[in-house]
Protein backbone atom coordinates (compact mmCIF):
# COMPACT_ATOMS: atom_id res chain seq x y z
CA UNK A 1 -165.75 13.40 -19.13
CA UNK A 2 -161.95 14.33 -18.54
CA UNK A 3 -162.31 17.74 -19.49
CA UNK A 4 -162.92 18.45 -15.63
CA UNK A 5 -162.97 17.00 -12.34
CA UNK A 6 -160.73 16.03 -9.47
CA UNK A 7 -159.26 12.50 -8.83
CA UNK A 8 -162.06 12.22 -6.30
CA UNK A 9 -164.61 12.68 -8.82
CA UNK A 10 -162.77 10.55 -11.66
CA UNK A 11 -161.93 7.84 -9.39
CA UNK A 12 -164.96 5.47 -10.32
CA UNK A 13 -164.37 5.74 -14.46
CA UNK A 14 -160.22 5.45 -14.51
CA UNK A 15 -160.07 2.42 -12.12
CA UNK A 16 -162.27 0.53 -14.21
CA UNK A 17 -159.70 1.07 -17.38
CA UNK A 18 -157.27 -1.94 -17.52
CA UNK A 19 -154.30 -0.44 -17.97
CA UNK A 20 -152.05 2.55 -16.43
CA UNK A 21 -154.11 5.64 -16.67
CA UNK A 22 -153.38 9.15 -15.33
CA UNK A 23 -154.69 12.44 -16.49
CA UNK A 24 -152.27 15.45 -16.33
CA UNK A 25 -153.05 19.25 -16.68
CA UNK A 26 -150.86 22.40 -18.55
CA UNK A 27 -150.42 24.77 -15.97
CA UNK A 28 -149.72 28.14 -18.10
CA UNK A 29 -147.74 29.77 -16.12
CA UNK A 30 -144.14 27.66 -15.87
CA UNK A 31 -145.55 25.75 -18.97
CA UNK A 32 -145.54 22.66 -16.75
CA UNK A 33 -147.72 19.76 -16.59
CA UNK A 34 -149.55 18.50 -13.15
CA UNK A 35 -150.86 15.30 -12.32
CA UNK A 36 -154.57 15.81 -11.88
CA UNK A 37 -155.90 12.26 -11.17
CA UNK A 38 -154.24 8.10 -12.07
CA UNK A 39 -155.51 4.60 -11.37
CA UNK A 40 -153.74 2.23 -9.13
CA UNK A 41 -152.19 0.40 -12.08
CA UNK A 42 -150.36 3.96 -13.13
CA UNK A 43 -148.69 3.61 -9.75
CA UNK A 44 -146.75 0.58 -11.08
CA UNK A 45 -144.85 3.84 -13.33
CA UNK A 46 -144.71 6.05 -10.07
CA UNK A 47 -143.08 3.97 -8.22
CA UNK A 48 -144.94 5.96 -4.99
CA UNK A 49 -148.39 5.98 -3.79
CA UNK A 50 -150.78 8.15 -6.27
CA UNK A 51 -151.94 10.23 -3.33
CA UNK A 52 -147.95 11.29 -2.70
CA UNK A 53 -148.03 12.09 -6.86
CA UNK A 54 -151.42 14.68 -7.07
CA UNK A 55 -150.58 18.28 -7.23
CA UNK A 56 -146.62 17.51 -8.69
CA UNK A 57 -145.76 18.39 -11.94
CA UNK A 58 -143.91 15.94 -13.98
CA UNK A 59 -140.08 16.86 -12.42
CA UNK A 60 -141.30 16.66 -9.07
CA UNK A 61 -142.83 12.82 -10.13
CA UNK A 62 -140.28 11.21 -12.33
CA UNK A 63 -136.47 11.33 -12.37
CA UNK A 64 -134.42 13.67 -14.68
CA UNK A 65 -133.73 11.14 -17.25
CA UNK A 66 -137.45 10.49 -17.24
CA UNK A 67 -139.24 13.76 -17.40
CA UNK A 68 -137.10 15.08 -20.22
CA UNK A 69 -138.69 13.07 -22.74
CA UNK A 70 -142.02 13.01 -20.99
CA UNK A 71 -142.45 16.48 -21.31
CA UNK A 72 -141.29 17.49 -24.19
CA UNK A 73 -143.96 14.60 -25.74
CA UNK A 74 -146.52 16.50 -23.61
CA UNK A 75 -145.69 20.14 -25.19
CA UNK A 76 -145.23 18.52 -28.76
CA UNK A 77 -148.73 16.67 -28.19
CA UNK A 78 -150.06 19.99 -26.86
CA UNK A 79 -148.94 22.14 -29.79
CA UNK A 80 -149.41 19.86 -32.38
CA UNK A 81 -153.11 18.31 -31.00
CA UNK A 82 -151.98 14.73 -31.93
CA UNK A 83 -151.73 11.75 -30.13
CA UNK A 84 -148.17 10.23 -29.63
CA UNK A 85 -146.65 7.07 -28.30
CA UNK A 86 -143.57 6.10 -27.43
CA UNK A 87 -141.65 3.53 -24.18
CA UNK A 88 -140.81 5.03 -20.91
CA UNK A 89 -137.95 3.30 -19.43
CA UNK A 90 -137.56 3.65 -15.08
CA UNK A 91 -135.16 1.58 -13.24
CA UNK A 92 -136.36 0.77 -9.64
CA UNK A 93 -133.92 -0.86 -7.06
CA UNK A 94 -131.89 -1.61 -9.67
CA UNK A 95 -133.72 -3.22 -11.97
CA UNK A 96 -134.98 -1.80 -15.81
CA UNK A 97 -138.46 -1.50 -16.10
CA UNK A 98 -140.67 -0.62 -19.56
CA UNK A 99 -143.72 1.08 -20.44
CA UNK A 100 -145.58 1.66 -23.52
CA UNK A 101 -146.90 5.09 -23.02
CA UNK A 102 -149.60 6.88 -25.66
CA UNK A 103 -150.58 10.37 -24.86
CA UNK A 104 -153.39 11.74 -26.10
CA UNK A 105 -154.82 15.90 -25.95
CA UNK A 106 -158.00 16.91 -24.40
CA UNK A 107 -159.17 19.49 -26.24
CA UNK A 108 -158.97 23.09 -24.42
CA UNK A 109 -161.99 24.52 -22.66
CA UNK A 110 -163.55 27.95 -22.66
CA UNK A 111 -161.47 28.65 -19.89
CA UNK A 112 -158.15 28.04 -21.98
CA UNK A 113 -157.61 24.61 -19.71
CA UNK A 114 -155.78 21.83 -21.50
CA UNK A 115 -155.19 18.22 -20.17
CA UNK A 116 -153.53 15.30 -21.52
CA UNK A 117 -154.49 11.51 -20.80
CA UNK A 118 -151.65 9.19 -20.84
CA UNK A 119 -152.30 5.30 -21.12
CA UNK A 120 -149.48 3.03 -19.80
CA UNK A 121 -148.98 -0.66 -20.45
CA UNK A 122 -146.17 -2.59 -19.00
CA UNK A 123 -144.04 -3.81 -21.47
CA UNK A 124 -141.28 -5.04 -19.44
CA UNK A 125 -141.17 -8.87 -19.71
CA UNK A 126 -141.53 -8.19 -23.43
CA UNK A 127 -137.99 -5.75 -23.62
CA UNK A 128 -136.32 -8.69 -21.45
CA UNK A 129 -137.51 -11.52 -24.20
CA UNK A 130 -136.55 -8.77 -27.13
CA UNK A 131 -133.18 -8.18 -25.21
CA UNK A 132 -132.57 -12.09 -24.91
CA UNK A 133 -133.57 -12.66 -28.64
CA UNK A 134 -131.35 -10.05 -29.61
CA UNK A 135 -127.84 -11.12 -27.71
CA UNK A 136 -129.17 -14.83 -29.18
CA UNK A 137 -129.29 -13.61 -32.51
CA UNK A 138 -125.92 -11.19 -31.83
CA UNK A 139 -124.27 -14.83 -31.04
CA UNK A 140 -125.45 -16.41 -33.87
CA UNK A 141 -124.23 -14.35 -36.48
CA UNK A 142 -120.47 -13.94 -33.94
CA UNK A 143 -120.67 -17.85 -34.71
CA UNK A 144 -122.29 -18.05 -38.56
CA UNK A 145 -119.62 -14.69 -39.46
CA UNK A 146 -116.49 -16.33 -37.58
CA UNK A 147 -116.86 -19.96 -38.90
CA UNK A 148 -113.77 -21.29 -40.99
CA UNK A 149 -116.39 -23.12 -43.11
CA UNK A 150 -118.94 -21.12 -45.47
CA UNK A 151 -122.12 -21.21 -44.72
CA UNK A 152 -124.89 -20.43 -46.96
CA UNK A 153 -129.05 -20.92 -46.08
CA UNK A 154 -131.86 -20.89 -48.95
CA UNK A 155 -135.34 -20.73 -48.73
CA UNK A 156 -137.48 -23.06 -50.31
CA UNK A 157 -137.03 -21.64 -54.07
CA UNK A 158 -133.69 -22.37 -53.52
CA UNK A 159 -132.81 -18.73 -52.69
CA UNK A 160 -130.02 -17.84 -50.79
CA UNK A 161 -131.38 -15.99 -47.26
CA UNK A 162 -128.15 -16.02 -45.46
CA UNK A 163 -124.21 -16.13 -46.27
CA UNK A 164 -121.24 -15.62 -44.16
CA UNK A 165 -117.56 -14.09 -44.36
CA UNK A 166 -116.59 -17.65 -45.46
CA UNK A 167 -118.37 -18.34 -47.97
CA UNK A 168 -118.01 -14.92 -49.45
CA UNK A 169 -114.62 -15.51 -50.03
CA UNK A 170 -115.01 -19.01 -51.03
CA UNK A 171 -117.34 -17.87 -53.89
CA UNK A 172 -116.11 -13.94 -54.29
CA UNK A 173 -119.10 -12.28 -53.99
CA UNK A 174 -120.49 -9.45 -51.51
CA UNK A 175 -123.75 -10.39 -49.89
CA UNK A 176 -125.69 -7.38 -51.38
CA UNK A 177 -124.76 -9.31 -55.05
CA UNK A 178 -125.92 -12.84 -53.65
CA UNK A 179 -128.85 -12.50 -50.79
CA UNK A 180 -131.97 -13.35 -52.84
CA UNK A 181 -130.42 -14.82 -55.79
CA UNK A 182 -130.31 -18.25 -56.94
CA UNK A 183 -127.92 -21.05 -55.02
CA UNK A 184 -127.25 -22.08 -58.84
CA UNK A 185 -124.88 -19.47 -58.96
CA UNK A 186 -122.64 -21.18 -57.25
CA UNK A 187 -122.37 -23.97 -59.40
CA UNK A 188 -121.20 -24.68 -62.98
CA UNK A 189 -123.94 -24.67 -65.33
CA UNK A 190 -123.39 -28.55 -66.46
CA UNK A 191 -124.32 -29.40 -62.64
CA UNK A 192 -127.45 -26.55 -62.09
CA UNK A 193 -129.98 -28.22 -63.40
CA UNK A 194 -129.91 -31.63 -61.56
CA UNK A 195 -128.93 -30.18 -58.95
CA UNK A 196 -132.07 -28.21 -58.59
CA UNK A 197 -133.68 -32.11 -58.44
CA UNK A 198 -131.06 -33.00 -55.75
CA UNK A 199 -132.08 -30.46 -53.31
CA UNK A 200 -135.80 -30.70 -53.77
CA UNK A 201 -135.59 -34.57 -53.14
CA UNK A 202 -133.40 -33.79 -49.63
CA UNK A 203 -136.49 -30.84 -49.31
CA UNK A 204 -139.08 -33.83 -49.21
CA UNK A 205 -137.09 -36.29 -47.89
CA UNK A 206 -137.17 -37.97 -44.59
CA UNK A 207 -133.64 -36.88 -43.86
CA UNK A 208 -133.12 -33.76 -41.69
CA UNK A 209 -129.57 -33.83 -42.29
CA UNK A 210 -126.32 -35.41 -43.92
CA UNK A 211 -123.56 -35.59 -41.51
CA UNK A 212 -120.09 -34.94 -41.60
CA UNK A 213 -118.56 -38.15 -42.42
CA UNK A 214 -121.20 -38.54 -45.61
CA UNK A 215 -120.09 -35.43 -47.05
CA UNK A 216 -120.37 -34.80 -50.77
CA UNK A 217 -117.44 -33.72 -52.92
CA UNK A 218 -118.58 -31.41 -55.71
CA UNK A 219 -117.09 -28.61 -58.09
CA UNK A 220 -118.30 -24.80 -57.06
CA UNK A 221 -117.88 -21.85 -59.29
CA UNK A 222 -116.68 -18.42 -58.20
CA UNK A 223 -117.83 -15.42 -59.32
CA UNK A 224 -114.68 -14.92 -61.63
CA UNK A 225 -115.45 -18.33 -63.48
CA UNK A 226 -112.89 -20.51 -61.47
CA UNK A 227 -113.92 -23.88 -60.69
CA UNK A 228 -112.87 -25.36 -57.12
CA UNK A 229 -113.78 -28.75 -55.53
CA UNK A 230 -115.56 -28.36 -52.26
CA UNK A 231 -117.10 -30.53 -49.40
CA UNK A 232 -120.95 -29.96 -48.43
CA UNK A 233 -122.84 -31.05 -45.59
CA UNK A 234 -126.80 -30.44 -45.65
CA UNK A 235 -129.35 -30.04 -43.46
CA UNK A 236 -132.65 -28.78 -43.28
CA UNK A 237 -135.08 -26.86 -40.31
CA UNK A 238 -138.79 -25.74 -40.54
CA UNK A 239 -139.49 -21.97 -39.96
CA UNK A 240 -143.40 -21.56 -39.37
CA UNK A 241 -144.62 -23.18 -42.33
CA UNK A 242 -141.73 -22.87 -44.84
CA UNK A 243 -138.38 -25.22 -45.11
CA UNK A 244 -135.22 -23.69 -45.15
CA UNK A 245 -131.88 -25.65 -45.82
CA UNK A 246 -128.52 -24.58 -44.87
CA UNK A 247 -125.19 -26.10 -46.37
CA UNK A 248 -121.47 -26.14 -44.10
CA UNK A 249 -119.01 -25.74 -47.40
CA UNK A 250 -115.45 -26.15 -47.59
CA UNK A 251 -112.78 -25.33 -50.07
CA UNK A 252 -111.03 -28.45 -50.67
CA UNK A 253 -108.48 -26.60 -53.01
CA UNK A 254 -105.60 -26.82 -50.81
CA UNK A 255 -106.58 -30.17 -49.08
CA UNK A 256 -106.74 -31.71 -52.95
CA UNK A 257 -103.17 -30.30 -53.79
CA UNK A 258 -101.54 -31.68 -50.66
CA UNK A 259 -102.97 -35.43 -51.81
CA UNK A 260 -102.07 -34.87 -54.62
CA UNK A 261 -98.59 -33.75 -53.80
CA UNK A 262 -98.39 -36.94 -51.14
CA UNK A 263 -99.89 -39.13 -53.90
CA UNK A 264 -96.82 -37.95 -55.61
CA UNK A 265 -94.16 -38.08 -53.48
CA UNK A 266 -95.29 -41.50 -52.01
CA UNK A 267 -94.75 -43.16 -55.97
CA UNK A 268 -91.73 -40.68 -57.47
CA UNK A 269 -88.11 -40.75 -56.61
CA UNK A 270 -87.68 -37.23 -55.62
CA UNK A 271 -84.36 -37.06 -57.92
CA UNK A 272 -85.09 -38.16 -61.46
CA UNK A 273 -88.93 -37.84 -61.07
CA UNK A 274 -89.29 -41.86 -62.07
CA UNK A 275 -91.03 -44.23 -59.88
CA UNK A 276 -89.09 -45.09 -56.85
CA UNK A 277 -88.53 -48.44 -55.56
CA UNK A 278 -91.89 -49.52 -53.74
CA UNK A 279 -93.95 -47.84 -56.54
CA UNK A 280 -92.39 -50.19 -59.27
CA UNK A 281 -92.34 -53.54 -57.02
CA UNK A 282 -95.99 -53.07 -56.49
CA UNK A 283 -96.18 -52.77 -60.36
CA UNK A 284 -93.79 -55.13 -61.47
CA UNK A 285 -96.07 -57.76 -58.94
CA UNK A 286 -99.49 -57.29 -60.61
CA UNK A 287 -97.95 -57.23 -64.27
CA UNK A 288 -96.10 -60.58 -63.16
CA UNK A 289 -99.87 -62.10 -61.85
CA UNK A 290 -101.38 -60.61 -65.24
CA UNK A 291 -98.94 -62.08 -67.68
CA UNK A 292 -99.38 -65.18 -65.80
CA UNK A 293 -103.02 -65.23 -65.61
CA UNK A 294 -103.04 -64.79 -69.83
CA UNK A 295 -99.88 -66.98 -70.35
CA UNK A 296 -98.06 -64.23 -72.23
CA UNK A 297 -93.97 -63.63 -71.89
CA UNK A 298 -92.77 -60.37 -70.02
CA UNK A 299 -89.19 -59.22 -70.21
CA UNK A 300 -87.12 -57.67 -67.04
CA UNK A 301 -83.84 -55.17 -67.97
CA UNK A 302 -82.07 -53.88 -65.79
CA UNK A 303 -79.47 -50.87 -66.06
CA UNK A 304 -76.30 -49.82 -64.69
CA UNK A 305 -74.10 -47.47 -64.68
CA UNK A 306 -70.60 -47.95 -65.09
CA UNK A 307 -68.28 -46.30 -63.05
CA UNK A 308 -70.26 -44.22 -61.62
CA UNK A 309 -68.50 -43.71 -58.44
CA UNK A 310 -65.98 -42.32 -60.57
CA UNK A 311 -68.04 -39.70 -61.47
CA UNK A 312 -68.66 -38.58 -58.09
CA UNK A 313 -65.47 -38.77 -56.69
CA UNK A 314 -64.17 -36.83 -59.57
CA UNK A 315 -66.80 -33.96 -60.35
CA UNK A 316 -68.60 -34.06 -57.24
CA UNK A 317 -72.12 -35.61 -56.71
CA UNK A 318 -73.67 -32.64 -58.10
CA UNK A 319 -72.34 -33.86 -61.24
CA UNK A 320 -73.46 -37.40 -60.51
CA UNK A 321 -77.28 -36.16 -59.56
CA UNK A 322 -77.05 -34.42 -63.13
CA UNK A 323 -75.83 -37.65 -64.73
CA UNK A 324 -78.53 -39.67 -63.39
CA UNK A 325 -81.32 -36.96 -64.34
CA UNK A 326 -79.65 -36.86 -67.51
CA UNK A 327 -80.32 -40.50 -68.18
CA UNK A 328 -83.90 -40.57 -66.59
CA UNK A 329 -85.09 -38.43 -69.49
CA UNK A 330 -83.37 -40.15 -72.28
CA UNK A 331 -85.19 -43.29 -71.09
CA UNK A 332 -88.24 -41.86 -70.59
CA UNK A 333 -88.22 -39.94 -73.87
CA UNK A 334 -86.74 -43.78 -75.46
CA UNK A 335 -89.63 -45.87 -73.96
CA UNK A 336 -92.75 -46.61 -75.07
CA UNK A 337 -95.83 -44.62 -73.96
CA UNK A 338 -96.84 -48.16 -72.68
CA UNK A 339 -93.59 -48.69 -70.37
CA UNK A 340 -92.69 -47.61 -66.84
CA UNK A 341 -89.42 -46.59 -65.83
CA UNK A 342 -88.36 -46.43 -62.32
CA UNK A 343 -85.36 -45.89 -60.15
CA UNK A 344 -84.58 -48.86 -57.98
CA UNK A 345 -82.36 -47.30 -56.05
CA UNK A 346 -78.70 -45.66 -57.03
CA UNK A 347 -77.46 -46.13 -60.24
CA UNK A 348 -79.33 -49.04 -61.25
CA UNK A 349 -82.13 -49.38 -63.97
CA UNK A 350 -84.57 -52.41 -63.85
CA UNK A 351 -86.85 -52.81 -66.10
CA UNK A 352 -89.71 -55.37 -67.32
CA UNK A 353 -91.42 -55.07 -71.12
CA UNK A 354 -94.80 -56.61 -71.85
CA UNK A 355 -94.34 -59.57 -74.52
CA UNK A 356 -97.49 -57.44 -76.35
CA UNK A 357 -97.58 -54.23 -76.71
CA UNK A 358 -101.06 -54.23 -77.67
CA UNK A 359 -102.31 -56.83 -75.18
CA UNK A 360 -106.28 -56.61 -74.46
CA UNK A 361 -107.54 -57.69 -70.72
CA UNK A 362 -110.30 -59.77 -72.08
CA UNK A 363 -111.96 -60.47 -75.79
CA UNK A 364 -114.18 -57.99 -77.09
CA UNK A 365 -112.99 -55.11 -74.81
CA UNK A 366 -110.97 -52.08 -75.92
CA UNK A 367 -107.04 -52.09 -75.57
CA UNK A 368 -105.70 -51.22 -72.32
CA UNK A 369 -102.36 -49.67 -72.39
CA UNK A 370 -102.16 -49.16 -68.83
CA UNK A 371 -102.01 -53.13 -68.23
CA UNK A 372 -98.47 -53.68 -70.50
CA UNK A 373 -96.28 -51.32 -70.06
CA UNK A 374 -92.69 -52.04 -69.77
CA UNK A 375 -90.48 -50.96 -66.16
CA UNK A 376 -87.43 -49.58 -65.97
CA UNK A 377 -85.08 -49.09 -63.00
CA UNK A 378 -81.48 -47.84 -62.08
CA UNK A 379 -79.40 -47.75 -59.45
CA UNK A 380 -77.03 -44.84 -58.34
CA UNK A 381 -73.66 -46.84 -57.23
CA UNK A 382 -71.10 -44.80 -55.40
């Protein structure tokens, strides 16, 4: 029905097609193509009136950046006899708009004429949604990549579908070894397979999500074999009509050492390593209350040093820090592995000695050692 005609005579059958529709024609000669006939949709992609467009060849119709591609699809579709499709991008008063275009050959007539029909459906709401989805996503993953925390997402096998810069390092693996793979491999094998349980029941629970101040401490494993304790916090979405859980982890490493370190510092005398003062009253007090409580004797001794000012004012106190070191190991190495020694402050040493070494809290229960231990403390006199 295409093979011939003029738009006057094609009129009736294109404007009943839905969508953009325009019929174009090889002209031999400059190898060009001419628009032979459209609808009033295809004038949407003109951005003229149709009657303006008959007669022009395709660089008379569309701009430069447009008609490039547009004819080199028509010679390729012309040569090759195959229909092609591809998006046609136009920007009108300053805004972007989209086509899909197919293009399809009319087979040539006896006469050697060829014509190509191009269909043309408006696409651009579509590339505006895409674009939108796309600088979304491109935010996401600025956000998921940049985080200080790891974050890691499964599906709901339990496979890991997502995992950022954070959690690569956390772990020590590259995402091409871990995407796909098991979340078990992040954990030491004593804790897998319960935790396989765990995450199931939060998959089925009523819970959507644990939050920050009920995290859970737990031991990770990195890909060299190196345990580390780390904080997680859970939470789960729906995605069509799977469940996917994602996990906020943080290495704890550091954050353990420093308690550790304060934990420390807040009971030890920072010279001789013993217990400083506050640290042994608050021990001394509850062995007092316990020795009490179970009527047994405790014994108090306390140490000096004599003439220890002596010592400082003649060797220096360099000397007198190494004298006092000196004498905090030969008492700790002396004591019982029941007894404290602390420093109470200078050169003194005060100390307190369970009346049983082997004293049990209550019948029938194994020996604590921890509840009789004898205290020492020294001062440092000057």
């Amino acid at each position: 029905m295409f093979f011939h005609g003029t738009h006057k005579e094609l009129t009736e059958s294109i404007e009943a097609i839905g969508a953009g529709f325009a019929i174009y024609e090889h002209i031999p000669g400059n190898d060009s193509f001419v628009l032979i006939s459209c609808n009033n949709l295809y004038e949407e992609l003109l951005g003229k009136a149709k009657n303006e467009a008959f007669g022009l060849n395709l660089m008379s119709i569309f701009p430069r950046y447009v008609e490039r591609p547009i004819t080199e699809s028509f010679r390729l579709c012309k040569t090759e006899q195959v229909a092609l499709e591809g998006e046609i991008m136009i920007e009108y008063k300053g805004e972007e708009r989209y086509w899909r275009s197919i293009i399809s050959p009319i087979l040539e007539t006896i006469n050697g004429e060829f014509r190509i029909i191009q269909t043309c459906v408006e696409i651009t709401e579509k590339k505006i949604l895409e674009r939108k989805l796309s600088l979304s996503m491109k935010r996401f993953e600025a956000v998921v990549q940049s985080a200080y925390d790891g974050i890691i997402t499964i599906d709901a096998n339990q496979n890991v579908k997502l995992i950022n810069n954070a959690a690569r390092q956390i772990f020590g693996y590259s995402a091409e070894e871990i995407i796909g793979g098991p979340l078990v491999h992040f954990l030491p094998q004593k804790f897998r397979e319960k935790h396989v349980g765990y995450v199931e029941g939060f998959k089925n629970s009523r819970v959507d999500s644990r939050p920050m101040q009920t995290r859970a401490a737990v031991r990770g494993i990195r890909k060299d074999g190196r345990e580390i304790p780390i904080e997680v916090t859970i939470s789960k979405i729906r995605v069509e009509d799977s469940m996917e859980m994602t996990a906020v982890i943080r290495d704890i490493s550091e954050k353990n050492k420093l308690m550790e370190e304060l934990l420390i510092a807040s009971r030890e005398d920072s010279l001789t390593n013993l217990f400083n003062r506050r640290h042994f009253t608050e021990i001394l007090s509850s062995e007092i209350l316990r020795f009490k409580r179970f009527e047994h004797e405790c014994c108090l001794l306390m140490l000096d040093i004599d003439h220890f000012k002596q010592i400082n004012d003649t060797f220096g106190h360099e000397a007198g820090d190494k004298a006092l070191k000196e004498l905090a190991k030969t008492l700790t190495q002396t004591v019982r592995e029941t007894d404290f020694v602390g420093r109470w402050g200078g050169g003194r040493i005060h100390g307190s000695f369970a009346g049983n070494q082997t004293f049990s809290r209550s019948k029938g229960r194994r020996e604590d050692k921890n509840q009789h231990r004898s205290h020492g403390n020294f001062d440092r006199r000057r």
